[in-house]
C-alpha atoms as a PDB file:
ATOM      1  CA  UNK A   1       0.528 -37.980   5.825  1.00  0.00           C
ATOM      2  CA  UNK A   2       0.635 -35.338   2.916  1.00  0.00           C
ATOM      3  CA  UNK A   3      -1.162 -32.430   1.915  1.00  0.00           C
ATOM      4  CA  UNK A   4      -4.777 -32.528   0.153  1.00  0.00           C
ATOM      5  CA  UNK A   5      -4.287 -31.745  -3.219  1.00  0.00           C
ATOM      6  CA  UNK A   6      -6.720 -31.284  -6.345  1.00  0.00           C
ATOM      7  CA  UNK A   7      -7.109 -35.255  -6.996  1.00  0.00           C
ATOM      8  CA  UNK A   8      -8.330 -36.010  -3.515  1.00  0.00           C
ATOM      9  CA  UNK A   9     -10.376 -32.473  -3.820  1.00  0.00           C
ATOM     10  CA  UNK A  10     -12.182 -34.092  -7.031  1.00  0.00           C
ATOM     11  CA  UNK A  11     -12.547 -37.127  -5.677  1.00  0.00           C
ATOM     12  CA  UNK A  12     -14.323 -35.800  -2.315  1.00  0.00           C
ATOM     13  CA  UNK A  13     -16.350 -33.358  -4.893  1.00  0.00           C
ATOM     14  CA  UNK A  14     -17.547 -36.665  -7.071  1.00  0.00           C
ATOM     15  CA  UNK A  15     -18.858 -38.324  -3.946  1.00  0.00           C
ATOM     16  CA  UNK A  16     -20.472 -35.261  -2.389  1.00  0.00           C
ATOM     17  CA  UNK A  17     -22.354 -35.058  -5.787  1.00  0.00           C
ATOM     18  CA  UNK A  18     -23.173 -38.984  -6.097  1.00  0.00           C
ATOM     19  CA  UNK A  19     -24.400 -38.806  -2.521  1.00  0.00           C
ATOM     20  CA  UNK A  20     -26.462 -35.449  -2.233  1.00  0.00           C
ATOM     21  CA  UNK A  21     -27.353 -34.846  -6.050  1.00  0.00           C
ATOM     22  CA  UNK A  22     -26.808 -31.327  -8.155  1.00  0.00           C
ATOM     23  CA  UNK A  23     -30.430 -29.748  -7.019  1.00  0.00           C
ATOM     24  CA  UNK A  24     -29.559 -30.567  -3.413  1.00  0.00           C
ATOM     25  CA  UNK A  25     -26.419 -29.084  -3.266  1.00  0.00           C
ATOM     26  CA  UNK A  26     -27.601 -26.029  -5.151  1.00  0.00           C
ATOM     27  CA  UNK A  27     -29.712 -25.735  -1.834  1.00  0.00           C
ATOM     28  CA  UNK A  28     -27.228 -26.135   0.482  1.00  0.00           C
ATOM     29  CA  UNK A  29     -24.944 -24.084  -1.121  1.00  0.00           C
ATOM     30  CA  UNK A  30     -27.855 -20.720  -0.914  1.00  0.00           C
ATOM     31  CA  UNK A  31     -29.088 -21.864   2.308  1.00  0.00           C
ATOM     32  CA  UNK A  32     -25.203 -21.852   3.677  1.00  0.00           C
ATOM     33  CA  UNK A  33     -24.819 -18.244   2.105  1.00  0.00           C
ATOM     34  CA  UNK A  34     -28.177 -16.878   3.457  1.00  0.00           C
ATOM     35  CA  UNK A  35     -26.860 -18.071   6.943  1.00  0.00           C
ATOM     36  CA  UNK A  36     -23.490 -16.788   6.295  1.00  0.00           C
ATOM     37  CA  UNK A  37     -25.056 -13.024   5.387  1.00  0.00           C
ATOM     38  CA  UNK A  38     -26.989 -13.252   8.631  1.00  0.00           C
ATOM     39  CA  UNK A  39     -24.132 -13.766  10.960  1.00  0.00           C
ATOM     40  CA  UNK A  40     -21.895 -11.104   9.073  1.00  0.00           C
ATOM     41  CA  UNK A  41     -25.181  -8.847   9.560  1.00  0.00           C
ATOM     42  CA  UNK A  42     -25.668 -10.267  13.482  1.00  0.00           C
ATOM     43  CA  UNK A  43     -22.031  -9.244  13.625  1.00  0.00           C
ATOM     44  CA  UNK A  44     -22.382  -5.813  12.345  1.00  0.00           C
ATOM     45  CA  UNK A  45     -25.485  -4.577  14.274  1.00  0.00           C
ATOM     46  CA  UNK A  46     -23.724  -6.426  17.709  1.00  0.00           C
ATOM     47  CA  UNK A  47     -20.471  -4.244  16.882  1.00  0.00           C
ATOM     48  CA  UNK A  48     -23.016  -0.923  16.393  1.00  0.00           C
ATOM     49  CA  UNK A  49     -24.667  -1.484  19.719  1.00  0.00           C
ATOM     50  CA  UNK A  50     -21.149  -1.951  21.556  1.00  0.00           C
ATOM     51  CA  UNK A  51     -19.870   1.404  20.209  1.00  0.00           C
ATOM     52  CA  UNK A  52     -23.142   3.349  20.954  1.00  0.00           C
ATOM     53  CA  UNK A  53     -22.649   1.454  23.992  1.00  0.00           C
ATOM     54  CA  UNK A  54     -19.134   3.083  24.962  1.00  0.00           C
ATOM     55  CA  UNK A  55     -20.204   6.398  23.308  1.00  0.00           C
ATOM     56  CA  UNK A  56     -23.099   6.691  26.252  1.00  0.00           C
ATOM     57  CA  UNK A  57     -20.917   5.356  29.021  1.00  0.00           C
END
């Protein structure tokens, strides 16, 4: 069992786009970095309160 190279990568990329369409990925593709902003920002506000956290205790 090899690596995956750029063939196979194509390949996978040609069927993603045959069985979801361009618009639809388009929308998965914002709606996956919207979510992906919101955790970073979840993360950042969740690291804020642990340090205010320590500073009090």
């Amino acid at each position: 069992m090899g690596t995956i190279g750029l063939p196979e990568l194509l390949i996978v990329l040609v069927i993603v786009l045959l069985v979801f369409g361009v618009g639809r990925i388009t929308k998965i593709g914002s709606e996956l970095g919207k979510g992906i902003s919101a955790f970073r920002q979840g993360v950042r506000e969740g690291q804020e309160d642990l340090k205010e956290e320590q500073k009090e205790a």
